[in-house]
C-alpha atoms as a PDB file:
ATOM      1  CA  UNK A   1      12.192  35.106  27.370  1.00  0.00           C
ATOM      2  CA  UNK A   2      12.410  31.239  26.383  1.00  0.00           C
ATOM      3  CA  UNK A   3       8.918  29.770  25.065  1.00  0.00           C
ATOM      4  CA  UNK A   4       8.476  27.666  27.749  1.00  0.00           C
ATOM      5  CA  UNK A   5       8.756  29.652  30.671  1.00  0.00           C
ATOM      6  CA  UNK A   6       7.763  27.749  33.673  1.00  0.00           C
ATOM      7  CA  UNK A   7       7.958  24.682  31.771  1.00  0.00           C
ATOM      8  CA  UNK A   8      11.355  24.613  31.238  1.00  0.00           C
ATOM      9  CA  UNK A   9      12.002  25.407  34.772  1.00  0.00           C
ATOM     10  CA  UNK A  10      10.455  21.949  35.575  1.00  0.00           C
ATOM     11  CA  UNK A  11      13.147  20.242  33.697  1.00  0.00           C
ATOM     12  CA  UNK A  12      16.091  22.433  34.616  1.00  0.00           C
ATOM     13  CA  UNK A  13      17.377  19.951  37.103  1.00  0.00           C
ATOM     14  CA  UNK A  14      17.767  16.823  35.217  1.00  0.00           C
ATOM     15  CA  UNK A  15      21.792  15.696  35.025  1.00  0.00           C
ATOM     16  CA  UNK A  16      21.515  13.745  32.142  1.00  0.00           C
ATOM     17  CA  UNK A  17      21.428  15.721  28.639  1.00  0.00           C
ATOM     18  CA  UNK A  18      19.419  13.077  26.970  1.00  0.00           C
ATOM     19  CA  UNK A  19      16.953  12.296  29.812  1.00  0.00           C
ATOM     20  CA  UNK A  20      16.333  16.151  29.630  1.00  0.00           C
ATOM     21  CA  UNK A  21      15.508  16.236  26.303  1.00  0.00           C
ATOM     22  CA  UNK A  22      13.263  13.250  26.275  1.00  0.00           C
ATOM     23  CA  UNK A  23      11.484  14.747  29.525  1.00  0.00           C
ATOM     24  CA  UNK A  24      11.194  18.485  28.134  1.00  0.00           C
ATOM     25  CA  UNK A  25       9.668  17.363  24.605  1.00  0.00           C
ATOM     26  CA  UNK A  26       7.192  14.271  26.310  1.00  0.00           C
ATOM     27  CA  UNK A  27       5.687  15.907  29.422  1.00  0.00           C
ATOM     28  CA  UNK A  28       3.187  18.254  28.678  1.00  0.00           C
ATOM     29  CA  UNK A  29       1.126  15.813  26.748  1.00  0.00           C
ATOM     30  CA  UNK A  30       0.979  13.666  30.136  1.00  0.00           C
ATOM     31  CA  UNK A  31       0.278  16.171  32.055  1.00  0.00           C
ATOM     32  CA  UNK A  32      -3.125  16.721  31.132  1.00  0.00           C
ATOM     33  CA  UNK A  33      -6.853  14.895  30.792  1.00  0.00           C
ATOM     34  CA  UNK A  34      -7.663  17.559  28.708  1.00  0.00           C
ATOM     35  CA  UNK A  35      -7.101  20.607  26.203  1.00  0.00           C
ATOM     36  CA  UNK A  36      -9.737  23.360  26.389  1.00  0.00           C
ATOM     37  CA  UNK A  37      -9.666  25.595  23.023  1.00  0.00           C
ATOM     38  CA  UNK A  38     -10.410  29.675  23.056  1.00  0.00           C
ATOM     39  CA  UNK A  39     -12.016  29.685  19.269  1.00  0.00           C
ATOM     40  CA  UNK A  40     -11.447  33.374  17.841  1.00  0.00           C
ATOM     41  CA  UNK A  41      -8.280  33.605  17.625  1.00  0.00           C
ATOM     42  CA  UNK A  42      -6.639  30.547  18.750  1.00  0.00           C
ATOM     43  CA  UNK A  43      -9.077  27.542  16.911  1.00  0.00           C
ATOM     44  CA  UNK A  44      -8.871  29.852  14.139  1.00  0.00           C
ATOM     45  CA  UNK A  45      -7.099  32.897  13.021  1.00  0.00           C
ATOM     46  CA  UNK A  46     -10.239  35.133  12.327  1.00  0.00           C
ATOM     47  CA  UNK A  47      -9.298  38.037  14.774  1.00  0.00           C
ATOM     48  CA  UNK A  48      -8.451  39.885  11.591  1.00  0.00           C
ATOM     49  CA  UNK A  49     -11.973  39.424  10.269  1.00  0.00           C
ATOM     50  CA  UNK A  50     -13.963  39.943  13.387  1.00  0.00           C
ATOM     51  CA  UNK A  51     -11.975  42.906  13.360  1.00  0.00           C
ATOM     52  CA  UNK A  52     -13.458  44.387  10.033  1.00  0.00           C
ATOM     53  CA  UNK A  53     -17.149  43.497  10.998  1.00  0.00           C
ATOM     54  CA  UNK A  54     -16.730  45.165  14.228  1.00  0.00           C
ATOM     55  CA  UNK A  55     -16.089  48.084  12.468  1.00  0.00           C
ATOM     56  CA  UNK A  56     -18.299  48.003   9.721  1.00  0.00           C
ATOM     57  CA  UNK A  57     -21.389  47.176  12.405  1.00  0.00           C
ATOM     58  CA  UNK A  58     -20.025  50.270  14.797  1.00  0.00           C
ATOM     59  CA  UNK A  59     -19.924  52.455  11.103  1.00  0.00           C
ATOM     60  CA  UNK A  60     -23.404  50.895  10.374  1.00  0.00           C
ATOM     61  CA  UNK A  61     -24.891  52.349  13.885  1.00  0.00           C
ATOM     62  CA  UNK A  62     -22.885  55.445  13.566  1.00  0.00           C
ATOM     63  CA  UNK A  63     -19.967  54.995  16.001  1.00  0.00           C
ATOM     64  CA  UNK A  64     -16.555  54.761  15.854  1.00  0.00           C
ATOM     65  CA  UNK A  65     -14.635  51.965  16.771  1.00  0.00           C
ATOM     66  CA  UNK A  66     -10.754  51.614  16.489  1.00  0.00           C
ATOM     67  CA  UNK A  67      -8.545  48.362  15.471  1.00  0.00           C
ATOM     68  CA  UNK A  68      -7.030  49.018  19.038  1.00  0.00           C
ATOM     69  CA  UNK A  69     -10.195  48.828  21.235  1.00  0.00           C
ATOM     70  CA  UNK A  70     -11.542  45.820  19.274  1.00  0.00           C
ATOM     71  CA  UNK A  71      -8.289  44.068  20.543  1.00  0.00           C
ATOM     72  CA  UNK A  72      -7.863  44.992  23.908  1.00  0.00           C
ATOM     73  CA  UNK A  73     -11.659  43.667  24.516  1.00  0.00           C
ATOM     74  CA  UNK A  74     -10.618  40.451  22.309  1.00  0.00           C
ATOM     75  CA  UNK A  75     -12.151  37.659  24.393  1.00  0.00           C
ATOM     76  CA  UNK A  76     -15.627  39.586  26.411  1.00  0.00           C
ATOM     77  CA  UNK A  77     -18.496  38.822  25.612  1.00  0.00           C
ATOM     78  CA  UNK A  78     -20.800  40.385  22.912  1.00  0.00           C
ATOM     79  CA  UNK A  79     -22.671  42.560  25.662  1.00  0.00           C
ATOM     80  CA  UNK A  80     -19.305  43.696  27.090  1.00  0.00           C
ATOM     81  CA  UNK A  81     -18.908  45.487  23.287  1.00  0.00           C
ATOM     82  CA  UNK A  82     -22.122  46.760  23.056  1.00  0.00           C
ATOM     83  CA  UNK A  83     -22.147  48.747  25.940  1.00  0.00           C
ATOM     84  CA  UNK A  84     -18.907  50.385  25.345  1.00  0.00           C
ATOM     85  CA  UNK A  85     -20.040  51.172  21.460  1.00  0.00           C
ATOM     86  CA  UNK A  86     -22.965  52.425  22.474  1.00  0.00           C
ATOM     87  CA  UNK A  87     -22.092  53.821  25.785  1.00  0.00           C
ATOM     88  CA  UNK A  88     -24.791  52.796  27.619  1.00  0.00           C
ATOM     89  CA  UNK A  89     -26.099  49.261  29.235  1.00  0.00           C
ATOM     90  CA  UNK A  90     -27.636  47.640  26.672  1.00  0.00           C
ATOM     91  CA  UNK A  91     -30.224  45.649  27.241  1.00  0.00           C
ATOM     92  CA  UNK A  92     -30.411  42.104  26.998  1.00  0.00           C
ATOM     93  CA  UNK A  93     -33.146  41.630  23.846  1.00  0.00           C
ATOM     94  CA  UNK A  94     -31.405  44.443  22.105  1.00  0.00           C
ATOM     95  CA  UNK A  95     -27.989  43.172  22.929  1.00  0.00           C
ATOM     96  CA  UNK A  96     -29.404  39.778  21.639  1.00  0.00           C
ATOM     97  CA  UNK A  97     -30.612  41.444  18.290  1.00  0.00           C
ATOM     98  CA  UNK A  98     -27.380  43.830  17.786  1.00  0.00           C
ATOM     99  CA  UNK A  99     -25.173  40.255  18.202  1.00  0.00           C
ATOM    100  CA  UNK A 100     -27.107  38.496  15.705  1.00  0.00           C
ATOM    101  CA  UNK A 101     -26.473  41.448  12.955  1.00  0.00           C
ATOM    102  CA  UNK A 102     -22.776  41.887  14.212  1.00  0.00           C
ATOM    103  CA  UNK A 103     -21.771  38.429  13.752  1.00  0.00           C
ATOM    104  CA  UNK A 104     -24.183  37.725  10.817  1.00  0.00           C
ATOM    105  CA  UNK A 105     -21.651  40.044   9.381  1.00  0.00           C
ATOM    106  CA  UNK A 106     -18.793  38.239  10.586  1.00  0.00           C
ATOM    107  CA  UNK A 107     -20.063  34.844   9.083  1.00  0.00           C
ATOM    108  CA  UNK A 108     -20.475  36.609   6.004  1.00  0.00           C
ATOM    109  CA  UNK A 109     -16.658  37.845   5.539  1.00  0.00           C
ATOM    110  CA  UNK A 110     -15.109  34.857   7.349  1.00  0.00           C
ATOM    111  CA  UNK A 111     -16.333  32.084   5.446  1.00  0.00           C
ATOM    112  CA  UNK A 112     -14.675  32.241   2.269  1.00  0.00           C
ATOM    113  CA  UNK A 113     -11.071  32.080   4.434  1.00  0.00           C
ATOM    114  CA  UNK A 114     -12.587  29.427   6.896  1.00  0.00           C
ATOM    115  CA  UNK A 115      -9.352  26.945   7.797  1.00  0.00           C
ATOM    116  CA  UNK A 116      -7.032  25.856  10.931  1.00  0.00           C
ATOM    117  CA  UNK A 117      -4.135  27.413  11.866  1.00  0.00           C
ATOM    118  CA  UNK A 118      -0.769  25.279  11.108  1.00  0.00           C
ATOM    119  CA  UNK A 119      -0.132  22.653  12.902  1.00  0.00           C
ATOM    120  CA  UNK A 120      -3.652  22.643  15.139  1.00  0.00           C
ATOM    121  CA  UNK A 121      -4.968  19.197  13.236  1.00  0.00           C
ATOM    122  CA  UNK A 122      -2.161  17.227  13.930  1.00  0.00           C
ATOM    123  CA  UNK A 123      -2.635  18.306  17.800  1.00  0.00           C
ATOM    124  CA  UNK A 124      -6.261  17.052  17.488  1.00  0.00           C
ATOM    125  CA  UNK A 125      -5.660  14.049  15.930  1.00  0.00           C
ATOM    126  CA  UNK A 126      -3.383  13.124  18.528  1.00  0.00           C
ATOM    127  CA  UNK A 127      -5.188  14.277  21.509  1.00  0.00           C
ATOM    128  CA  UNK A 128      -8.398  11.630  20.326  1.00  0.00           C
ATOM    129  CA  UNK A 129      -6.027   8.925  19.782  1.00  0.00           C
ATOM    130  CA  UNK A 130      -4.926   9.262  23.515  1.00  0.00           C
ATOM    131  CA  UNK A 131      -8.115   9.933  25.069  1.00  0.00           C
ATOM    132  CA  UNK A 132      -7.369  13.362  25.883  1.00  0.00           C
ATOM    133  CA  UNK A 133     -10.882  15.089  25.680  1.00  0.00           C
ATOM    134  CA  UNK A 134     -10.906  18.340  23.934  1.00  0.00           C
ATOM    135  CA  UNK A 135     -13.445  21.320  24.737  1.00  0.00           C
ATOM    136  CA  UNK A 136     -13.993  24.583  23.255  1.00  0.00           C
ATOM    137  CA  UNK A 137     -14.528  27.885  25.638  1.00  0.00           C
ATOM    138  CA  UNK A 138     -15.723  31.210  23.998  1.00  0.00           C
ATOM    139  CA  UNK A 139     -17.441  34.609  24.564  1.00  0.00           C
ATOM    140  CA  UNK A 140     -18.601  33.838  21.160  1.00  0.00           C
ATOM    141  CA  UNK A 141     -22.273  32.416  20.081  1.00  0.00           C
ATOM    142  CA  UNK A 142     -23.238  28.934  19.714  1.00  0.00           C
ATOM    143  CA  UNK A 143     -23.946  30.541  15.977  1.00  0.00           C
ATOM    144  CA  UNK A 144     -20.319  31.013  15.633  1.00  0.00           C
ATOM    145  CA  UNK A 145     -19.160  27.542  17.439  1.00  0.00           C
ATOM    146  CA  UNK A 146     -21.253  25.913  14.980  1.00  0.00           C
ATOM    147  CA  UNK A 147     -19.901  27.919  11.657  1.00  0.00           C
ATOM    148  CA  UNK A 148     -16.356  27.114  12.915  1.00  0.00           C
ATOM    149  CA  UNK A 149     -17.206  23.151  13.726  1.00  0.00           C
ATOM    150  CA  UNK A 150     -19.112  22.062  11.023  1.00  0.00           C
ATOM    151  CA  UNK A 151     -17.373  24.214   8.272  1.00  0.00           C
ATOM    152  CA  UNK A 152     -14.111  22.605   9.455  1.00  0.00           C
ATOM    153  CA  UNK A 153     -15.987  19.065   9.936  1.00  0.00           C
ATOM    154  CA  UNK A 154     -14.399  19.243  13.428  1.00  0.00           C
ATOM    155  CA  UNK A 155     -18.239  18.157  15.145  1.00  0.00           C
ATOM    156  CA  UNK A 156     -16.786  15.131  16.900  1.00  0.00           C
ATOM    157  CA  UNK A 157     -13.377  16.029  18.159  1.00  0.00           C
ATOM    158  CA  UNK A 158     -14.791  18.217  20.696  1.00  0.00           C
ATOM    159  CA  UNK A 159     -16.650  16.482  23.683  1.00  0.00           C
ATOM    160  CA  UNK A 160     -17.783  19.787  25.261  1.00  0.00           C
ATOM    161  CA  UNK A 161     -18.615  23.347  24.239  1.00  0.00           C
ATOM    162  CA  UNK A 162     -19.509  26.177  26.309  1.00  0.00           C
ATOM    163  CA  UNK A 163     -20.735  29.212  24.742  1.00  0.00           C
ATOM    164  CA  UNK A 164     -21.228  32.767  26.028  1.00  0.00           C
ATOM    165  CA  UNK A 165     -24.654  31.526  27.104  1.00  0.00           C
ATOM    166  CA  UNK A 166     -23.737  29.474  29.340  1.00  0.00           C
ATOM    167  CA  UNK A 167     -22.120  31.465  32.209  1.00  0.00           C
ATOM    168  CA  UNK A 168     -22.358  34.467  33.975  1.00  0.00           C
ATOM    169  CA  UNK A 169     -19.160  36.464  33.659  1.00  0.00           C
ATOM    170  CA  UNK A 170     -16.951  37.127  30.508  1.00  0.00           C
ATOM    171  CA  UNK A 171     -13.092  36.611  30.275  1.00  0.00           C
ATOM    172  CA  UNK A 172     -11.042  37.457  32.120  1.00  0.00           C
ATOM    173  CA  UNK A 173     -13.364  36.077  35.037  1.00  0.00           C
ATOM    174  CA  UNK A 174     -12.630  32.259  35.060  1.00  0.00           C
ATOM    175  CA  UNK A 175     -16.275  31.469  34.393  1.00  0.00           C
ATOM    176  CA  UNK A 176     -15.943  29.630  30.755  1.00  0.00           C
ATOM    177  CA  UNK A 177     -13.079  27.352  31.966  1.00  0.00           C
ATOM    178  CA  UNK A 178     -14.802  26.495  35.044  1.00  0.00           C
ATOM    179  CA  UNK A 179     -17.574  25.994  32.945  1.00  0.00           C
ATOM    180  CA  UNK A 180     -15.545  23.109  30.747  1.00  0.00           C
ATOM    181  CA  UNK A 181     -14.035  21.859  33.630  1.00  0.00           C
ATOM    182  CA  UNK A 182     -17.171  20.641  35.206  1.00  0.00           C
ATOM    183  CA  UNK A 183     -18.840  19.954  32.734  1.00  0.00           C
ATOM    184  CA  UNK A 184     -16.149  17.508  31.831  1.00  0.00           C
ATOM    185  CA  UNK A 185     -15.901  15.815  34.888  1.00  0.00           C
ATOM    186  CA  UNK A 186     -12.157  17.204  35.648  1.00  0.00           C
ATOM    187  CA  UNK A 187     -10.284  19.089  38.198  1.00  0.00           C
ATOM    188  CA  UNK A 188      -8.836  22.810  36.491  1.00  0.00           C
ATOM    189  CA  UNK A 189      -5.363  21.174  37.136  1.00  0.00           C
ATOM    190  CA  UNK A 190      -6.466  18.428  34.647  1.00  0.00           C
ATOM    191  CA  UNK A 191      -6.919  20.713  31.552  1.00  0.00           C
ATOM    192  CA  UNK A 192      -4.599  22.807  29.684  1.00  0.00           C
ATOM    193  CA  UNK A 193      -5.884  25.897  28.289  1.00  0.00           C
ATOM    194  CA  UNK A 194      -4.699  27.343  24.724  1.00  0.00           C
ATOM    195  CA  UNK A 195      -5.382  31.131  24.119  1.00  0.00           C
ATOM    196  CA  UNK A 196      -4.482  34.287  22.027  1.00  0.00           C
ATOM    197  CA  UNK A 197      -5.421  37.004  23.834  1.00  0.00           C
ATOM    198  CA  UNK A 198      -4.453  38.891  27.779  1.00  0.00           C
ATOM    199  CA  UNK A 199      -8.049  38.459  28.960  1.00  0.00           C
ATOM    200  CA  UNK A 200      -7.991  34.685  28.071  1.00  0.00           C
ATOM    201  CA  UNK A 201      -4.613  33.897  29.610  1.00  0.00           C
ATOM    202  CA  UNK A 202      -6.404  35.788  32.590  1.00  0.00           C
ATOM    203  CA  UNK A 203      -9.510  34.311  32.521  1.00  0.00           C
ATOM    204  CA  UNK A 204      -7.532  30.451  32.384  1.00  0.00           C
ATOM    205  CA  UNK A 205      -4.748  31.021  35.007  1.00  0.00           C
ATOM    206  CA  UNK A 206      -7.439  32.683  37.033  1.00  0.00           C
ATOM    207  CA  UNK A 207      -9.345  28.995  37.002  1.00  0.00           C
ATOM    208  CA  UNK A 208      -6.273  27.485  38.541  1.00  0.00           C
ATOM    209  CA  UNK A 209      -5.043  26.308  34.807  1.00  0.00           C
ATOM    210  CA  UNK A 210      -1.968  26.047  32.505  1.00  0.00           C
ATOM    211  CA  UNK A 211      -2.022  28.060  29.567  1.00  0.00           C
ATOM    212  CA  UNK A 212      -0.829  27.786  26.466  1.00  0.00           C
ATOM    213  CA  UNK A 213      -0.684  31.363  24.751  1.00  0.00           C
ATOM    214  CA  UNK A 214      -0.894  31.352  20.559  1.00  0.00           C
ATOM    215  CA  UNK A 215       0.894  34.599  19.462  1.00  0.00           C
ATOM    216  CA  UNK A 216      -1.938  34.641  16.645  1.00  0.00           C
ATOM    217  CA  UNK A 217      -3.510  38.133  17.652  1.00  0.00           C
ATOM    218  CA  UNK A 218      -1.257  40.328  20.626  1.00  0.00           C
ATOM    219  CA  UNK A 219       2.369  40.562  20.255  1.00  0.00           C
ATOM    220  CA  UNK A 220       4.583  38.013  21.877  1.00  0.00           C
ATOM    221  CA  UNK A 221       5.602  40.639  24.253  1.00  0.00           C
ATOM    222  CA  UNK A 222       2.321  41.906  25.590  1.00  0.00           C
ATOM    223  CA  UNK A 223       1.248  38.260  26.219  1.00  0.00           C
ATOM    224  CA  UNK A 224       4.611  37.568  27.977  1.00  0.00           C
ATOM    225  CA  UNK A 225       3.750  40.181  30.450  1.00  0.00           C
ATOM    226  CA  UNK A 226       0.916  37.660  31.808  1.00  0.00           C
ATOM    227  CA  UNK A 227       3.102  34.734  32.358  1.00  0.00           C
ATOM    228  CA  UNK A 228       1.758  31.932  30.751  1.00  0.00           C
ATOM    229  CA  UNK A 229       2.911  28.602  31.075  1.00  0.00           C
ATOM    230  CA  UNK A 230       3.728  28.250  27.624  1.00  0.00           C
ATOM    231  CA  UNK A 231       4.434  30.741  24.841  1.00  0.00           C
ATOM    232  CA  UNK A 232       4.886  30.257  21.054  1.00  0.00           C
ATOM    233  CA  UNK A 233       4.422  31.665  18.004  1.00  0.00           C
ATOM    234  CA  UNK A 234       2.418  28.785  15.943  1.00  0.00           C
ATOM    235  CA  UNK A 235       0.865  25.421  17.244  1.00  0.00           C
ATOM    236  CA  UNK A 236       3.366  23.748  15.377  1.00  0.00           C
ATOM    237  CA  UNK A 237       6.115  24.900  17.696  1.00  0.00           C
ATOM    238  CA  UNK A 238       4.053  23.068  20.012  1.00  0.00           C
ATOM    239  CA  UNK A 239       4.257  19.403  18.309  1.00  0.00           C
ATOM    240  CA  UNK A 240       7.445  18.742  20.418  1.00  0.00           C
ATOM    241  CA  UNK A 241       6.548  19.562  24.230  1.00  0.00           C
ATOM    242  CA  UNK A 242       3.136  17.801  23.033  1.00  0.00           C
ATOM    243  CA  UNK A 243       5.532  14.624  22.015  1.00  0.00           C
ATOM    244  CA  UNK A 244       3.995  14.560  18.376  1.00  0.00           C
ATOM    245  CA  UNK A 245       7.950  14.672  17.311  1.00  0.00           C
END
C-alpha cells in the first residue's frame, strides 16, 4: 500500500510530471484550516510508558492486565479501562480517584523521557506561521494535556484543547473531534486529524475528517486496514505533502 492512499489518487490524473509533483507535495497543507492532534501516542510517543503504569496500577489493585489489551483500548477514555480491569461499572467518584493514581503514575515514569517525536516541531512551526490553528483531542486528563504542554513549552501553539471531560462518548465515537471542530469555529472538512491508534482513525473519519495515521504505536498494517487518508511511519515523512520541503 503507498503512504498516501487516497491522496495520491487525487493527483493521479495530472499529465504533466512536474505539475504532479509540485501538486502531490503542496496540497495537503492547503487543504486544511486546521490540524487537530491525538496526544498519547501521536503528540508524543509515550504509549510505551502508559503502557507500564497501566500495568503496574492493574498489579497494584490485584488484576492482570496484558500489553495487548492496553493497546487495543489505546484511545477510550479512563472509565472505559476501569470497567474492564475491574469488571464492573465503575462509578464516576471512584473512577475519578482510580484515574488520578493511574496517571499520577504515568507522570511519574514519563517525565524524565518527556520530548516530540521527529519531525512534529517543524510541522508546528509552520502551521502558526500560516494561520493554520492547531487543537489537541484526547481521552486523556486535562492533568496530562497540561504535563505534555507546558513540559514541552508548547502552551501557545495550540488554540483549543478538549479533554476527556469535555464530551460524552470516548473514541471511536466522533465526540472529541466534533468537540474541536466547534469549538474552533470550523466545518470537520476544515481540519485534518493526526492519530496513532484504530479507535482514533475511527473516531476522526467517523466526524467526517481526513486522517493522518502516525505508525508510532499499531503496526502499519493493522492501521492500513482502516483506510486513512494518509499513512506514514514518522511526521517527518510528512514535511513534503505538508510543503515544508
Amino acid at each position: 500500500m503507498d503512504r498516501w492512499i487516497k491522496y495520491q489518487d487525487e493527483t493521479s490524473g495530472e499529465s504533466d510530471a512536474s505539475d504532479q509533483q509540485h501538486t502531490k507535495y503542496g496540497i495537503i497543507r492547503n487543504m486544511f484550516k486546521a490540524y487537530i492532534f491525538d496526544m498519547d501516542g501521536t503528540l508524543v510517543d509515550n504509549c510505551a510508558w502508559h503502557v507500564l503504569a497501566w500495568r503496574e496500577f492493574a498489579h497494584r489493585h490485584g488484576r492482570d492486565l496484558s500489553e495487548r489489551q492496553i493497546l487495543d483500548w489505546m484511545g477510550a477514555t479512563s472509565a472505559y479501562y476501569m470497567n474492564r480491569i475491574f469488571d464492573r461499572e465503575v462509578p464516576s467518584a471512584e473512577c475519578a480517584e482510580l484515574t488520578r493514581e493511574k496517571e499520577a503514575l504515568y507522570r511519574s515514569m514519563y517525565a524524565p523521557h518527556l520530548m516530540l517525536p521527529d519531525g512534529l516541531k517543524e510541522i508546528l512551526d509552520d502551521a502558526m506561521r500560516r494561520g493554520i490553528r492547531l487543537a489537541i483531542a484526547t481521552g486523556g486528563s486535562m492533568d496530562n494535556v497540561d504535563f505534555i504542554l507546558d513540559g514541552l513549552g508548547l502552551r501557545s501553539a495550540f488554540t483549543t484543547i478538549v479533554d476527556a471531560s469535555q464530551y460524552a462518548h470516548g473514541k471511536p465515537a466522533p465526540d472529541c473531534y466534533l468537540t474541536a471542530a466547534e469549538r474552533l469555529g470550523l466545518k470537520p472538512e476544515d481540519c485534518l486529524v493526526f492519530e496513532d491508534a484504530v479507535s482514533g482513525i475511527r473516531s476522526g473519519k467517523a466526524a467526517g475528517m481526513r486522517v493522518a495515521a502516525i505508525t508510532a504505536t499499531i503496526p502499519r498494517d493493522t492501521l492500513a486496514r482502516e483506510a486513512p487518508d494518509y499513512l506514514v511511519d514518522s511526521f517527518r515523512e510528512l514535511w513534503a505533502p505538508l510543503g515544508l520541503v
